[in-house]
N, C-alpha and C. Protein backbone atom coordinates (compact mmCIF):
# COMPACT_ATOMS: atom_id res chain seq x y z
N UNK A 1 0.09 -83.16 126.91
CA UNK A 1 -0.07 -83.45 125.50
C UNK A 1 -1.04 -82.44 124.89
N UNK A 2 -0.72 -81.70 123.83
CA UNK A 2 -1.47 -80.87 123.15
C UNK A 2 -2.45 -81.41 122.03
N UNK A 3 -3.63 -80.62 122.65
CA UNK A 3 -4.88 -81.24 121.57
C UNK A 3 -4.97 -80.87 120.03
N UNK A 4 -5.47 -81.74 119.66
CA UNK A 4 -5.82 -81.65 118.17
C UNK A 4 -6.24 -80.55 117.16
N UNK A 5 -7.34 -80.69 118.26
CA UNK A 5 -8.67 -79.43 118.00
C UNK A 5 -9.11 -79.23 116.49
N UNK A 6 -8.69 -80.34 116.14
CA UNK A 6 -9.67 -80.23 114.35
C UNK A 6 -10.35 -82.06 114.35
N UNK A 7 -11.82 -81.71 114.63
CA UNK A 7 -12.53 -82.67 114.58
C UNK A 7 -12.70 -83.78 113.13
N UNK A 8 -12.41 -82.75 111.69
CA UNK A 8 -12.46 -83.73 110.74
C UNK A 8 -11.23 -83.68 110.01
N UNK A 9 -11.21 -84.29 109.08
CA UNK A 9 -9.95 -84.09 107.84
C UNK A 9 -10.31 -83.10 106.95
N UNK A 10 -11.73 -82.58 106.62
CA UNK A 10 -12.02 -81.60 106.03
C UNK A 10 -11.23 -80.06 106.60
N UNK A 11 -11.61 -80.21 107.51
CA UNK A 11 -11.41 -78.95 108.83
C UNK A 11 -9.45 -78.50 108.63
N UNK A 12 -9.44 -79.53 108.78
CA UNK A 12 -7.58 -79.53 109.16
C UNK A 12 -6.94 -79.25 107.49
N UNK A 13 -7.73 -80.02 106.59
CA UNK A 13 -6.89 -79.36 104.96
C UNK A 13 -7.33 -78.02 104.71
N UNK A 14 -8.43 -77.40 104.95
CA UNK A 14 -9.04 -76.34 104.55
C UNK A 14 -7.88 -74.99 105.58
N UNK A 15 -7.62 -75.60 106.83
CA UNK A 15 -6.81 -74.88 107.49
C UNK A 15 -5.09 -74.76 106.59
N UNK A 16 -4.43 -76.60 106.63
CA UNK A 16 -4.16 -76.31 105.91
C UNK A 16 -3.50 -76.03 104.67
N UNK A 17 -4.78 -75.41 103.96
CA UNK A 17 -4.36 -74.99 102.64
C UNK A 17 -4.49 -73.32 102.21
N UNK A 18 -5.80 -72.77 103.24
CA UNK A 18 -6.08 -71.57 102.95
C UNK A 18 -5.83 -70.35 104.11
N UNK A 19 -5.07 -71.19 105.64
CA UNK A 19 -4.96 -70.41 106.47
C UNK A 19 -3.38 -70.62 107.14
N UNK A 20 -3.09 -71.79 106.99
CA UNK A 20 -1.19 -72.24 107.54
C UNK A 20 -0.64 -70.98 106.91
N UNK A 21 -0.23 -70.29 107.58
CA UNK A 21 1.76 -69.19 106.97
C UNK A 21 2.17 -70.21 106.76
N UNK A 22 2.50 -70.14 105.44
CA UNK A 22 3.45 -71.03 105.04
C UNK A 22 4.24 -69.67 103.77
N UNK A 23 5.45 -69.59 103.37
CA UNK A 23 6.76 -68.77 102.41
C UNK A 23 7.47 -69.39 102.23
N UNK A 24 7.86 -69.12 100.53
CA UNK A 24 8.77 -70.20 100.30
C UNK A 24 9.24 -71.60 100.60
N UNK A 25 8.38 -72.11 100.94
CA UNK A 25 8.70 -73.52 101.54
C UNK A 25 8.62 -73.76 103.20
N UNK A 26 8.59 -72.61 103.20
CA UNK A 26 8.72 -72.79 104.91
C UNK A 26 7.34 -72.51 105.59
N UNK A 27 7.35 -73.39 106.27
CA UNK A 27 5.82 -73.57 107.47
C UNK A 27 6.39 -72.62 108.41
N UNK A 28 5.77 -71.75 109.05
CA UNK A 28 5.64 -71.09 109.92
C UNK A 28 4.71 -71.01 110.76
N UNK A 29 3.77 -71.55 110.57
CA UNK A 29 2.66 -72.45 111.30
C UNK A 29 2.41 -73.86 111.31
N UNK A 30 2.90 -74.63 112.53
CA UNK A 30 3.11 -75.81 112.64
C UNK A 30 2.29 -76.60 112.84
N UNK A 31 1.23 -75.76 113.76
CA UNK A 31 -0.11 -76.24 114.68
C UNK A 31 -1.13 -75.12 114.38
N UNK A 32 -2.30 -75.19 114.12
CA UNK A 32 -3.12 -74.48 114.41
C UNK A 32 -3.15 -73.34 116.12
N UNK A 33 -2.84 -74.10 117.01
CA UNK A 33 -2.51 -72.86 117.55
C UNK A 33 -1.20 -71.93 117.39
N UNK A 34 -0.52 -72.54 116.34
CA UNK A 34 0.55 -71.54 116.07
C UNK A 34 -0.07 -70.35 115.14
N UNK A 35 -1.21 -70.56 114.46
CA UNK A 35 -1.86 -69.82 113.64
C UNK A 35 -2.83 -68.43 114.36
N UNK A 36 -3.24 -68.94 115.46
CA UNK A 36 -3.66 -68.52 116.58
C UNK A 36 -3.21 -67.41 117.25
N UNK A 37 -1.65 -68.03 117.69
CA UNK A 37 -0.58 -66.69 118.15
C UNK A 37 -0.64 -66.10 117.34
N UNK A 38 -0.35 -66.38 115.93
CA UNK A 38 0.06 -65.26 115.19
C UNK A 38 -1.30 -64.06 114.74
N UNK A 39 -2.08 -65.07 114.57
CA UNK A 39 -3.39 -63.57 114.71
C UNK A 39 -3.42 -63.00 116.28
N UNK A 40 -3.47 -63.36 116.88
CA UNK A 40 -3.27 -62.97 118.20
C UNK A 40 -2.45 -61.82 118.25
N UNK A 41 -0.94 -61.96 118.11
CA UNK A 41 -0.23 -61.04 118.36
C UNK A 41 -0.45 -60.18 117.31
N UNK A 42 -0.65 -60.26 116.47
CA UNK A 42 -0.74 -58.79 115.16
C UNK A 42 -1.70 -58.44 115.29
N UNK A 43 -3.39 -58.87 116.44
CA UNK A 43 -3.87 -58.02 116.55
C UNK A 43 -3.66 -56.88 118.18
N UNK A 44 -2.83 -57.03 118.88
CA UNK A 44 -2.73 -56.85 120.00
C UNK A 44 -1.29 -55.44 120.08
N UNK A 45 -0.64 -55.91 118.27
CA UNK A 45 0.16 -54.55 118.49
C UNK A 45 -0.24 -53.16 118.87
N UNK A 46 -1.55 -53.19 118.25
CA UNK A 46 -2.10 -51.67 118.33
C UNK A 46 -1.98 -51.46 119.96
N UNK A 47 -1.94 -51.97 120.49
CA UNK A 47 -2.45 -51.89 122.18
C UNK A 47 -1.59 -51.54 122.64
N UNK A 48 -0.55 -50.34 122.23
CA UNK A 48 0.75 -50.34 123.48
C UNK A 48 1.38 -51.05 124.03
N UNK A 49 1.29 -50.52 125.55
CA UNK A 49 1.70 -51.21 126.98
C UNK A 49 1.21 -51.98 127.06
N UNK A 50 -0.08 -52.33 126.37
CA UNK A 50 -0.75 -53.61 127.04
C UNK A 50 -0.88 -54.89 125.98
N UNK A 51 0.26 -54.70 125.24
CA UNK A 51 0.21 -55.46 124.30
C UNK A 51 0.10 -56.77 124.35
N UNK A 52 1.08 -57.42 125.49
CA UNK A 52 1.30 -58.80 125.83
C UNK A 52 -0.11 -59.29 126.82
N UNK A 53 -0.87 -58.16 127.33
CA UNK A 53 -2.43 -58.89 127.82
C UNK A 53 -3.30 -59.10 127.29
N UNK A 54 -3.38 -57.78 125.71
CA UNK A 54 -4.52 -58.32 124.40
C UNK A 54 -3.96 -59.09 123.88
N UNK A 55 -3.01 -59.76 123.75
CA UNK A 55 -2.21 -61.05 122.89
C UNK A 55 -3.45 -62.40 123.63
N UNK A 56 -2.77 -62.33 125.09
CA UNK A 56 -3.13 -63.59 125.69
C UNK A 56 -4.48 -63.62 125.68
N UNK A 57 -5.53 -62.51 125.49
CA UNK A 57 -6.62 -62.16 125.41
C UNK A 57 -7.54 -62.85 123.91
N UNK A 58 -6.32 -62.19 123.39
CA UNK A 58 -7.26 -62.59 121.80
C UNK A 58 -6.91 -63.91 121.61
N UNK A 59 -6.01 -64.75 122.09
CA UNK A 59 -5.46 -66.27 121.73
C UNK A 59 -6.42 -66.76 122.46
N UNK A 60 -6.84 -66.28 124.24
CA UNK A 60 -8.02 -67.31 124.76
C UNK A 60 -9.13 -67.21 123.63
N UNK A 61 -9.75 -66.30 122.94
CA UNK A 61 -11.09 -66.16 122.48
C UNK A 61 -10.68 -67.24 121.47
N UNK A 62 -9.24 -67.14 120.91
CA UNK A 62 -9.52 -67.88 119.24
C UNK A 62 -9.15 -69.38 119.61
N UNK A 63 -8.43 -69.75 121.33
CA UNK A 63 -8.25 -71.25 120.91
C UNK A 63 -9.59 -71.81 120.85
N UNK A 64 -9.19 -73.31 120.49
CA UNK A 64 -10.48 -74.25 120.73
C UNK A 64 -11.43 -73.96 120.03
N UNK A 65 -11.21 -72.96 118.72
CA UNK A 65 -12.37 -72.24 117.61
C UNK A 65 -13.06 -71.75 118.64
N UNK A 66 -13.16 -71.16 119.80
CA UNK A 66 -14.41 -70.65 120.28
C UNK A 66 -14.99 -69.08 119.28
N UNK A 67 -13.79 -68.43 118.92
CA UNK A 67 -14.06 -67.20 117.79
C UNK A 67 -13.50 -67.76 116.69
N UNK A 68 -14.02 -67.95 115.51
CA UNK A 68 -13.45 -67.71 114.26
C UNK A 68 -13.40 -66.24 113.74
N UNK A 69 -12.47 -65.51 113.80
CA UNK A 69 -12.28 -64.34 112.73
C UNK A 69 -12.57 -64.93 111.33
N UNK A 70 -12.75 -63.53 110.56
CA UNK A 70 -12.86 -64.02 108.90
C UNK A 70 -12.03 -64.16 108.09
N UNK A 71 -11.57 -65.30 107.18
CA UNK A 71 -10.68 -65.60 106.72
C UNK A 71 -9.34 -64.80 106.16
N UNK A 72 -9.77 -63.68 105.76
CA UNK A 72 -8.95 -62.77 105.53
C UNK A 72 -7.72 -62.11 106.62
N UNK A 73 -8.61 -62.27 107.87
CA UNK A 73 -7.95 -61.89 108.79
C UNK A 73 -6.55 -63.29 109.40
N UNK A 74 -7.41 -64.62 109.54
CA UNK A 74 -6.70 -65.68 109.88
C UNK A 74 -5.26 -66.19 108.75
N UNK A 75 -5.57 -65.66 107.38
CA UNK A 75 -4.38 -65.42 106.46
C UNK A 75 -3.75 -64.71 106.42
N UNK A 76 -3.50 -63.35 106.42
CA UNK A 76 -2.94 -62.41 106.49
C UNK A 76 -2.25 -61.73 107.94
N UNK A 77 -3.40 -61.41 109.21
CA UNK A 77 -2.79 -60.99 110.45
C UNK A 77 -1.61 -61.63 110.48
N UNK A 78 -0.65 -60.75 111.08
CA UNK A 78 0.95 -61.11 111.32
C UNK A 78 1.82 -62.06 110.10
N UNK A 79 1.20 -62.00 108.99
CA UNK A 79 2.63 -62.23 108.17
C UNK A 79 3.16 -61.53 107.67
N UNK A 80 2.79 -60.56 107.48
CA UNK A 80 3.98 -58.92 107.46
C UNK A 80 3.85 -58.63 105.62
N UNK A 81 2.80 -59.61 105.25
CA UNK A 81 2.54 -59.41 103.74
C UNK A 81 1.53 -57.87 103.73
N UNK A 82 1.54 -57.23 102.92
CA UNK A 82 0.62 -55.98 102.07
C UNK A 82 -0.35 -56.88 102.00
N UNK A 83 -1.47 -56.78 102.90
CA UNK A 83 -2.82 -57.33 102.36
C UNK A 83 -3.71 -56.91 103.26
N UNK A 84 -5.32 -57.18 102.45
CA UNK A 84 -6.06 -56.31 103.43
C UNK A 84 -6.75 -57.49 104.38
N UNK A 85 -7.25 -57.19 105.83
CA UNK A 85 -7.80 -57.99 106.59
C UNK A 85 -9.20 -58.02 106.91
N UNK A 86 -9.65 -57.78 105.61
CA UNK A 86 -11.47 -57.44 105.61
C UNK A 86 -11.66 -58.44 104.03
N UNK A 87 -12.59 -58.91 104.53
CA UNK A 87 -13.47 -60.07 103.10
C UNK A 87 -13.65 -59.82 101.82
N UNK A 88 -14.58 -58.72 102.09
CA UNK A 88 -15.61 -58.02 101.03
C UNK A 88 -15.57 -56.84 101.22
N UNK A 89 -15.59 -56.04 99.72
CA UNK A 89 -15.91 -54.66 99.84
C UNK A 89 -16.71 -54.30 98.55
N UNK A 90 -17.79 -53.23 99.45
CA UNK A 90 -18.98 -52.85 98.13
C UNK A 90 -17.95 -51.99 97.34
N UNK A 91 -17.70 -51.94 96.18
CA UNK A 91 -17.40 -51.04 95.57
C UNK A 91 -17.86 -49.46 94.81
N UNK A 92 -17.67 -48.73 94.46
CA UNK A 92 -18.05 -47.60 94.40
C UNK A 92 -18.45 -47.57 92.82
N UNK A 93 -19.49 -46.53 92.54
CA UNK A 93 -20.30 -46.99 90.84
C UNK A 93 -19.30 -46.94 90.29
N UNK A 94 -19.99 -47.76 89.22
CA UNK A 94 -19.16 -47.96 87.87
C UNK A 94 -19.69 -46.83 86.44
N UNK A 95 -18.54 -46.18 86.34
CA UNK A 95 -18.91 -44.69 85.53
C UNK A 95 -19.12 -45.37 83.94
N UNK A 96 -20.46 -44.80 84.00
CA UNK A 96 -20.89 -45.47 81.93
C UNK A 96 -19.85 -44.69 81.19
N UNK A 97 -18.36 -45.26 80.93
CA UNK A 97 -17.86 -44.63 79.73
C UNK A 97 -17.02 -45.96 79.83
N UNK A 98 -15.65 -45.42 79.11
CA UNK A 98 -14.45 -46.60 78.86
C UNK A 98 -13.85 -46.26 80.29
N UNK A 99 -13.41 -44.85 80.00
CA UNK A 99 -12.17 -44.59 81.54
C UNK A 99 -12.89 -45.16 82.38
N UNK A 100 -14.78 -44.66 82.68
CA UNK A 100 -14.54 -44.96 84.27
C UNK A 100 -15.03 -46.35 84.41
N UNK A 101 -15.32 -47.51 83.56
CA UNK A 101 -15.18 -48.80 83.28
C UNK A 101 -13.90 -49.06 83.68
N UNK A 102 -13.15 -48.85 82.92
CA UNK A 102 -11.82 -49.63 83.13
C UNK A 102 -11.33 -49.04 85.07
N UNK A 103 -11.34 -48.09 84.79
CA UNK A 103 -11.15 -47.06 86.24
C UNK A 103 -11.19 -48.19 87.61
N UNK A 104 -12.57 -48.36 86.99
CA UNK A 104 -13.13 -49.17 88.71
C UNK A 104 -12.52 -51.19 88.40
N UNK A 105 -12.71 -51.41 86.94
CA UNK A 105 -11.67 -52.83 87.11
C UNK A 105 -10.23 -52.71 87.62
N UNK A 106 -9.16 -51.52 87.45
CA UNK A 106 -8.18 -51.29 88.19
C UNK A 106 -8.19 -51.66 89.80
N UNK A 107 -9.10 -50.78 90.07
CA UNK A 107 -9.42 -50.60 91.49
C UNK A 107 -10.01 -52.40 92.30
N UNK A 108 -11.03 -52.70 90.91
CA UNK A 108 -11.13 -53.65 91.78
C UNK A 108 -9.98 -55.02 91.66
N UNK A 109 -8.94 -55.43 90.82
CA UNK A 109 -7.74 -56.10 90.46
C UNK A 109 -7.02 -55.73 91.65
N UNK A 110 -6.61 -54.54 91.73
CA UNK A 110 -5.64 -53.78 93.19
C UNK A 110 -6.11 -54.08 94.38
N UNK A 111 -7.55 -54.21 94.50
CA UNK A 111 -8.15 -54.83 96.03
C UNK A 111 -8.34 -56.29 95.68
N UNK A 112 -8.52 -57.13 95.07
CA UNK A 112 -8.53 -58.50 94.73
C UNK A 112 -6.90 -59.13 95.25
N UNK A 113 -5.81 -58.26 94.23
CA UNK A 113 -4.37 -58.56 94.79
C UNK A 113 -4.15 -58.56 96.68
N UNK A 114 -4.73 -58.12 96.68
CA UNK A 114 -4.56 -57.67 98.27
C UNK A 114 -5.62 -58.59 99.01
N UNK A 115 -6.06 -59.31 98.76
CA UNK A 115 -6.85 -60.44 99.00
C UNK A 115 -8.46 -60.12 98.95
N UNK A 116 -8.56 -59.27 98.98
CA UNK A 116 -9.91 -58.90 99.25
C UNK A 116 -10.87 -59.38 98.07
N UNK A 117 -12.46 -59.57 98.58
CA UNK A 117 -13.62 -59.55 97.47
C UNK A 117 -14.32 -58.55 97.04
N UNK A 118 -15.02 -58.22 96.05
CA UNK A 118 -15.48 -56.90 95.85
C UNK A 118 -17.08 -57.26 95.02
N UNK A 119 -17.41 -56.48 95.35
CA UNK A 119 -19.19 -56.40 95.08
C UNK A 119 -19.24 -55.41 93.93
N UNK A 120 -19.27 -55.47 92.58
CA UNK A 120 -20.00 -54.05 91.68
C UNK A 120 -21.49 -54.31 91.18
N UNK A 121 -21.75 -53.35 91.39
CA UNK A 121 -23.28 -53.05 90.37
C UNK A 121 -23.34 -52.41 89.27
N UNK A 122 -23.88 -53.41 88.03
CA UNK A 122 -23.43 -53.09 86.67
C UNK A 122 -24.81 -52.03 86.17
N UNK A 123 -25.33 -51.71 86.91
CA UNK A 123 -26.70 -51.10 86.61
C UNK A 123 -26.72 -49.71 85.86
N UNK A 124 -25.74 -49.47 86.46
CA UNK A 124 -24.78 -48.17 85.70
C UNK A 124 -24.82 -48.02 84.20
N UNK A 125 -24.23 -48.93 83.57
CA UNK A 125 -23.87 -49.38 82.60
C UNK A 125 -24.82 -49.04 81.27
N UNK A 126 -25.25 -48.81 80.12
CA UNK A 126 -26.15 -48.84 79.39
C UNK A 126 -26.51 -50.17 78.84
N UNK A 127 -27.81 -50.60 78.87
CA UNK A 127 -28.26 -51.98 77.92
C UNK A 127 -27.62 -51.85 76.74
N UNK A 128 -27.51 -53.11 76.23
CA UNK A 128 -27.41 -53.33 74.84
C UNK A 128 -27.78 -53.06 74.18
N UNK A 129 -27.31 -52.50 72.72
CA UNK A 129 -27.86 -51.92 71.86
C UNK A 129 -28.56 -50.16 72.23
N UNK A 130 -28.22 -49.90 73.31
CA UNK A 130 -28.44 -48.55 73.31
C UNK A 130 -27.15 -47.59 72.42
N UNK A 131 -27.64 -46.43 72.37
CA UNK A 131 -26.97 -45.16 71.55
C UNK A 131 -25.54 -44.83 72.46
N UNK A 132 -24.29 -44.97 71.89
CA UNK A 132 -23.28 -44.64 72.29
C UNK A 132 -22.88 -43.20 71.32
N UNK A 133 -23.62 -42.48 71.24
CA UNK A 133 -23.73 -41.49 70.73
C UNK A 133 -22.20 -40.27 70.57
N UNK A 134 -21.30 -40.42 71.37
CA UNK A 134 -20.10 -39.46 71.44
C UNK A 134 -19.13 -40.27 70.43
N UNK A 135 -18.99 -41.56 70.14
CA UNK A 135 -18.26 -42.70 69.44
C UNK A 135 -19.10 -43.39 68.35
N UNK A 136 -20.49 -42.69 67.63
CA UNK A 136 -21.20 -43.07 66.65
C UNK A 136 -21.37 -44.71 67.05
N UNK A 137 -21.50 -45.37 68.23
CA UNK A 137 -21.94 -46.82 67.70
C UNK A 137 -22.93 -47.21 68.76
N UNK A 138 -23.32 -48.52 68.69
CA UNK A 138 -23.97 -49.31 70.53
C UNK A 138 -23.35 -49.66 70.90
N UNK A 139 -23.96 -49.42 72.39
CA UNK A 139 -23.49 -50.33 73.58
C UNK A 139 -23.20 -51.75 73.59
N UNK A 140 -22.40 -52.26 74.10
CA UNK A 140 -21.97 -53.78 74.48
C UNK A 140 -23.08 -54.54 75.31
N UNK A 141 -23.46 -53.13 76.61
CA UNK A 141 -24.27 -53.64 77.75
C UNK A 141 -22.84 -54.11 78.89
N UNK A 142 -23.90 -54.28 79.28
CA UNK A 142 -23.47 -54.51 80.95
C UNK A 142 -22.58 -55.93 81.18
N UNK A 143 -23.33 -57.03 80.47
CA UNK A 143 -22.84 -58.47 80.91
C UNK A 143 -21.36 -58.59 79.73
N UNK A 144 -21.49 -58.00 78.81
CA UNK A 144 -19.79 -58.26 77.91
C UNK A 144 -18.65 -57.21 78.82
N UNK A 145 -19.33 -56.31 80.13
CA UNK A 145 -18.35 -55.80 80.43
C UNK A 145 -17.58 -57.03 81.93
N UNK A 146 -19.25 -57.37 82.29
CA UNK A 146 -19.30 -58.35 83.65
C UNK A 146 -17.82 -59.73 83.30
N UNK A 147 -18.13 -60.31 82.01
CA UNK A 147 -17.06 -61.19 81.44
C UNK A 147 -15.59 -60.41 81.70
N UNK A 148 -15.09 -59.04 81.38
CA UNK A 148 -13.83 -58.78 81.46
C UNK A 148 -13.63 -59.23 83.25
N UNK A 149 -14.87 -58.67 83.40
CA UNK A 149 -14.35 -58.78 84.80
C UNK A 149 -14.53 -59.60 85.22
N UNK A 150 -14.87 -60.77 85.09
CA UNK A 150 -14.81 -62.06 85.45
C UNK A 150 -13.42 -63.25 84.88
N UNK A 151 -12.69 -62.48 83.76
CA UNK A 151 -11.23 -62.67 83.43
C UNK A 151 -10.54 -62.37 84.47
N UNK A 152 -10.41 -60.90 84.58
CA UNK A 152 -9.63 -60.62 85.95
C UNK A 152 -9.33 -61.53 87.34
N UNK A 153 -10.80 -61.10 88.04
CA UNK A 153 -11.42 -62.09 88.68
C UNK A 153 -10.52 -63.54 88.66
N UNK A 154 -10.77 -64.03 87.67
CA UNK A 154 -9.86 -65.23 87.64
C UNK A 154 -8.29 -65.40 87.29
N UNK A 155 -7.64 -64.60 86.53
CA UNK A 155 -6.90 -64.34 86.61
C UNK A 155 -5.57 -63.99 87.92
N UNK A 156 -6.12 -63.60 89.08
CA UNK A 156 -5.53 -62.82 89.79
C UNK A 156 -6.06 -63.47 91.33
N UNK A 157 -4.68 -64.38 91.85
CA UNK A 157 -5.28 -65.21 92.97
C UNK A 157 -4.87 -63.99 93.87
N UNK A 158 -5.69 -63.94 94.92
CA UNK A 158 -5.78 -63.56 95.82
C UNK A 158 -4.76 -63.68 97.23
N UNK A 159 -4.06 -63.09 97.01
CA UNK A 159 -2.67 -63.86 98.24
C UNK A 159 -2.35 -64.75 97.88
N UNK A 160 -2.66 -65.05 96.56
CA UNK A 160 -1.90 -66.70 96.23
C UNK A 160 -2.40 -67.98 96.59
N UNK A 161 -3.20 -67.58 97.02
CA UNK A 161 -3.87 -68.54 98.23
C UNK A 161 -5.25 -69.47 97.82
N UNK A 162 -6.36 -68.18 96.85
CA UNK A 162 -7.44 -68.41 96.44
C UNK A 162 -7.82 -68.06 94.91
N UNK A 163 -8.57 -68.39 94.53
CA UNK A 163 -9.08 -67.52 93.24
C UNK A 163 -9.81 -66.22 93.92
N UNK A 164 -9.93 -65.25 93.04
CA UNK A 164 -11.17 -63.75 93.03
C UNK A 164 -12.23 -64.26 93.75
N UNK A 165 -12.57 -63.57 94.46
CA UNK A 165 -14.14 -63.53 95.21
C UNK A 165 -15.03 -62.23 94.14
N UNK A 166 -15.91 -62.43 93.52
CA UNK A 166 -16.75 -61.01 93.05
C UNK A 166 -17.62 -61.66 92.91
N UNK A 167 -18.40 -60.00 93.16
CA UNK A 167 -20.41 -59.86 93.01
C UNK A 167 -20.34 -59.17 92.33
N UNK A 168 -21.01 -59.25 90.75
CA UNK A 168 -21.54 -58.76 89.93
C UNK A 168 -23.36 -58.54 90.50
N UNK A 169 -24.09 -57.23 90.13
CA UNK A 169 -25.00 -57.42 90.23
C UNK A 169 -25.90 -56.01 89.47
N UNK A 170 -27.12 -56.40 89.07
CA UNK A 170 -28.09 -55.63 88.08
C UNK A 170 -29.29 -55.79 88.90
N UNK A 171 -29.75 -54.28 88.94
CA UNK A 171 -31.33 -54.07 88.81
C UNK A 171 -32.52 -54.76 88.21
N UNK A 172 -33.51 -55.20 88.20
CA UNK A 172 -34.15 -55.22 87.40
C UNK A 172 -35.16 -54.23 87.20
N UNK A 173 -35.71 -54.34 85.55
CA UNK A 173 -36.15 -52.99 85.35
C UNK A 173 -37.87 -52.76 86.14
């Protein structure tokens, strides 16, 4: 008889809701260790010849939760979806104009779609009421740009699965 291995009801909806393969209607993960194989084997392709011994390898570490990988990985490994298998990513500055504003919300929408979270630092940015001097007017500042991106952000589930993960974050002076 095969064990449970989810101690609460919390444990087992959170599985699942944010980690079961499930397409179109169809479960493809029946059991938590079916979830298991399947990270298992999609991480064990890379391995050649020895594919079928890092399989059985990475399934001992993950039954029985003894390893939790990070969620990204337990959703995505082996469902053959475009997505990335990493959490969080710092993102790269945010350029004080319009293009390279908008530039880096592209970038970060395109890694959000792909499941991922993203970290920016608005420090970049000019305060409010500073001289926008090439376009005769002021600045917005930093936090009316933080809101677009916190539209996005919400806007745009993550594998379908979650809302946006983002870090907004500022210096102080």
């Amino acid at each position: 008889m095969a064990s449970d291995y989810f101690t609460t009801a919390i444990g087992r909806h959170i599985w699942d809701t944010k980690y079961r393969y499930r397409e179109g209607g169809v479960i493809h993960d029946h059991a938590v260790t079916d979830s298991w194989r399947r990270v298992a084997r999609a991480l064990a392709r890379v391995e050649g010849l020895s594919q079928r011994e890092w399989e059985q390898r990475f399934y001992g570490v993950l039954e029985g939760f003894k390893f939790l990988p990070g969620g990204r990985i337990l959703a995505g490994a082996g469902t053959g979806h475009r997505v990335t298998l990493f959490n969080c990513f710092v993102m790269g500055t945010v350029e004080d104009s319009m293009d390279g504003i908008f530039d880096a919300l592209k970038e970060g929408a395109l890694t959000m779609q792909q499941g991922g979270g993203v970290g920016y630092d608005f420090s970049t940015l000019r305060p409010r009421g500073a001289a926008a001097r090439s376009v005769g007017a002021v600045a917005s500042g930093p936090l009316s740009f933080m809101q677009i991106w916190d539209s996005m952000c919400a806007t745009i589930l993550s594998t379908g699965a979650r809302r946006g993960a983002m870090m907004a974050a500022l210096r102080s002076p």
